[in-house]
Protein backbone atom coordinates (compact mmCIF):
# COMPACT_ATOMS: atom_id res chain seq x y z
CA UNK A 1 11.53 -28.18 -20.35
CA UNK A 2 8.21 -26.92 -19.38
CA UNK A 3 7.41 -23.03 -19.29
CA UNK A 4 4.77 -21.90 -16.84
CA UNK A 5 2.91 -18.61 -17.09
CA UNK A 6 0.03 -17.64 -14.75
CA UNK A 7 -2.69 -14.60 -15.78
CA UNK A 8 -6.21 -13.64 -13.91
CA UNK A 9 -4.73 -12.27 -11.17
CA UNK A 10 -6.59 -8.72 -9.21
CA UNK A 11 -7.71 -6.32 -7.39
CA UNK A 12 -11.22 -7.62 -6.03
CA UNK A 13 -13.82 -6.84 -2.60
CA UNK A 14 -14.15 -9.68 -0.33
CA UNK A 15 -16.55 -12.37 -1.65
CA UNK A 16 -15.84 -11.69 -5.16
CA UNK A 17 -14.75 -14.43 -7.40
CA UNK A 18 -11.18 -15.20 -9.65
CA UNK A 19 -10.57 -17.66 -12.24
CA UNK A 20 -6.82 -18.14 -12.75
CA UNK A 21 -5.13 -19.51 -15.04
CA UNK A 22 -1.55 -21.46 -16.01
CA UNK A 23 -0.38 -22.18 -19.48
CA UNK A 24 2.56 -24.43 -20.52
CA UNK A 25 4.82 -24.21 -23.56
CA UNK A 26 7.58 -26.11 -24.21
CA UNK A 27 6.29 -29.31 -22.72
CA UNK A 28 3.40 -31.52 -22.70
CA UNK A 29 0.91 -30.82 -19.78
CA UNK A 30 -0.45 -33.97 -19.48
CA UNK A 31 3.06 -35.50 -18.54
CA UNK A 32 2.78 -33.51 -15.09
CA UNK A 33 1.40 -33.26 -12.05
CA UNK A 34 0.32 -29.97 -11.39
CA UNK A 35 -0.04 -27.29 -7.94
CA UNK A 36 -1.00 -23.83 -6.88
CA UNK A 37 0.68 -22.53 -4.25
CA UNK A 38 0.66 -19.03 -2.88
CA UNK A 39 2.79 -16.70 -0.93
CA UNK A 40 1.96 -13.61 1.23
CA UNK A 41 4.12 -10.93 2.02
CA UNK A 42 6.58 -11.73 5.08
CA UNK A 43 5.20 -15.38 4.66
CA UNK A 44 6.51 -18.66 3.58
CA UNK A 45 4.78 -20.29 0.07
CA UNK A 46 2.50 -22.68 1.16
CA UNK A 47 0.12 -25.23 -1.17
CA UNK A 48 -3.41 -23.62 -2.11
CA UNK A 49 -4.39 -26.80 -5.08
CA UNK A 50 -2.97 -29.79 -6.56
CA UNK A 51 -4.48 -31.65 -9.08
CA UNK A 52 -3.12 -35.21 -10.74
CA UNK A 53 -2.54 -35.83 -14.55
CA UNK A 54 -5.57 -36.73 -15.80
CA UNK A 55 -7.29 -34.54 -13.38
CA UNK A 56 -8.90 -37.26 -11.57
CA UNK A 57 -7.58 -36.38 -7.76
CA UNK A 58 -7.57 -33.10 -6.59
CA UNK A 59 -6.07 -32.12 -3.20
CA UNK A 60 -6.86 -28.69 -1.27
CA UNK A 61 -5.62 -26.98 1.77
CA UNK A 62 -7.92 -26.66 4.44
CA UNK A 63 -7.90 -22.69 4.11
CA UNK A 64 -9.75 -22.40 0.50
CA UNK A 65 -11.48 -26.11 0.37
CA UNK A 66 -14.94 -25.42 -0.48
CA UNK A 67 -14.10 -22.26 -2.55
CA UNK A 68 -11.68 -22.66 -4.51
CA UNK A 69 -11.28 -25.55 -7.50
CA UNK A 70 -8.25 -26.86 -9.85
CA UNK A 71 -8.82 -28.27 -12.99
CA UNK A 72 -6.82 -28.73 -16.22
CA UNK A 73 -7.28 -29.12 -19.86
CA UNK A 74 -4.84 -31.39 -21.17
CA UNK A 75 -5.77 -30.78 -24.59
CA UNK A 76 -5.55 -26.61 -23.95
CA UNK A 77 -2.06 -27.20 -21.90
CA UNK A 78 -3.87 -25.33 -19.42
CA UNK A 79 -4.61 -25.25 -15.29
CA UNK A 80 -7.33 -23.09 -13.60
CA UNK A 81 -8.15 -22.47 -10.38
CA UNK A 82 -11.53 -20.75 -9.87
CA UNK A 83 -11.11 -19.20 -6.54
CA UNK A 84 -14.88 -17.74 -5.30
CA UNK A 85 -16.01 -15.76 -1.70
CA UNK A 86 -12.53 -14.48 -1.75
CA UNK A 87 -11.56 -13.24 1.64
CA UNK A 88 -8.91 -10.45 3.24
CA UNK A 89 -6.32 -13.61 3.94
CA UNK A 90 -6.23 -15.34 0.50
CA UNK A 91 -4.18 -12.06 -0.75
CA UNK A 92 -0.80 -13.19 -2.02
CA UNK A 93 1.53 -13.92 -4.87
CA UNK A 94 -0.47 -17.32 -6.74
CA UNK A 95 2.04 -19.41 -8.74
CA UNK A 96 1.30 -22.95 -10.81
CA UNK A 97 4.00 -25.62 -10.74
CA UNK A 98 4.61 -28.36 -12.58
CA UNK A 99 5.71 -31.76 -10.95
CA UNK A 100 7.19 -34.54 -12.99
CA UNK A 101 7.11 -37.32 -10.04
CA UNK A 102 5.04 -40.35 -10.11
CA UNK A 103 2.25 -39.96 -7.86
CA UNK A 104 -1.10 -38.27 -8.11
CA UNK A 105 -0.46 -35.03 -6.16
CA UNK A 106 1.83 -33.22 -4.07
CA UNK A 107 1.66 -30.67 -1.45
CA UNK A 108 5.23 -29.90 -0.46
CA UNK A 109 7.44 -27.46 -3.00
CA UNK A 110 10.20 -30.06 -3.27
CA UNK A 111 7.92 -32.36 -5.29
CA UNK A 112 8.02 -29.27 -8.17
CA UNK A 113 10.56 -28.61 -10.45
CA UNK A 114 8.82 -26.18 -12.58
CA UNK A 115 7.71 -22.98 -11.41
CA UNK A 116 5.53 -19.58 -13.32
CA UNK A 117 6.37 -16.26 -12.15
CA UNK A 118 3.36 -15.60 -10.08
CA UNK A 119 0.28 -13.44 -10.64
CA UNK A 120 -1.01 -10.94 -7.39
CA UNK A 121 -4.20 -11.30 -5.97
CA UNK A 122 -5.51 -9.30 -3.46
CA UNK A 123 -8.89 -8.97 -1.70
CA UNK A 124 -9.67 -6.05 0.14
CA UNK A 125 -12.34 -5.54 2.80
C-alpha cells in the first residue's frame, strides 16, 4: 500500500511561484496514475493536475492551465506540480493521490484510492 506525503506548501504574494511536491513509500510510483487536487475552505475538493504513468498525458483544470505543471520522476518516487503567477483563488488545502486504475488520467476523486494529508497554500493580495 502506497504512502503519500506532500511538502512545498506557503505563504506567498500573488504572482509568486510554488513547486510542490509528493513522495511515495511503500509502493512503486510508476504502478499509478497520479492527481492533485485541492480544496478551499467551505468548498468541495476539486481536480487541479493529473498526470499518467509514464508521464506522457497530463490533464489540467481550466482554472490553473497555463500556470501550473505536473510531472513525476518514476525513478525519485516523486510528483511535482510547479504552480507559477499564483493568484488570491488558488489558496487551498493541495493533496496528491494515487490511482491504481487502468487509464491514463483521472479527474474525479473516485478514480483514487490513495490519498497524502495535504499541504496549505495560500496567496495573498
Amino acid at each position: 500500500q502506497v504512502q503519500l506525503v506532500e511538502s512545498g506548501g506557503g505563504l506567498v504574494q500573488a504572482g509568486d511561484s510554488l513547486r510542490l511536491s509528493c513522495a511515495a513509500s511503500g509502493g512503486t510510483l510508476s504502478s499509478y496514475s497520479m492527481g492533485w487536487f485541492r480544496q478551499a475552505p467551505g468548498k468541495e475538493r476539486e481536480f487541479v493536475a493529473a498526470i499518467s504513468r509514464s508521464g506522457g498525458r497530463t490533464d489540467y483544470a481550466d482554472a490553473v492551465k497555463g500556470r501550473f505543471t505536473i510531472s513525476r520522476d518514476n525513478a525519485k518516487n516523486t510528483v511535482d506540480l510547479q504552480m507559477n503567477s499564483l493568484k488570491p483563488e488558488d489558496t487551498a488545502v493541495y493533496s496528491c493521490a494515487a490511482s491504481p486504475r487502468i487509464g491514463f488520467t483521472f479527474r474525479t476523486t473516485a478514480a483514487y484510492g490513495y490519498w497524502g494529508q495535504g499541504t496549505q497554500v495560500t496567496a495573498t493580495s
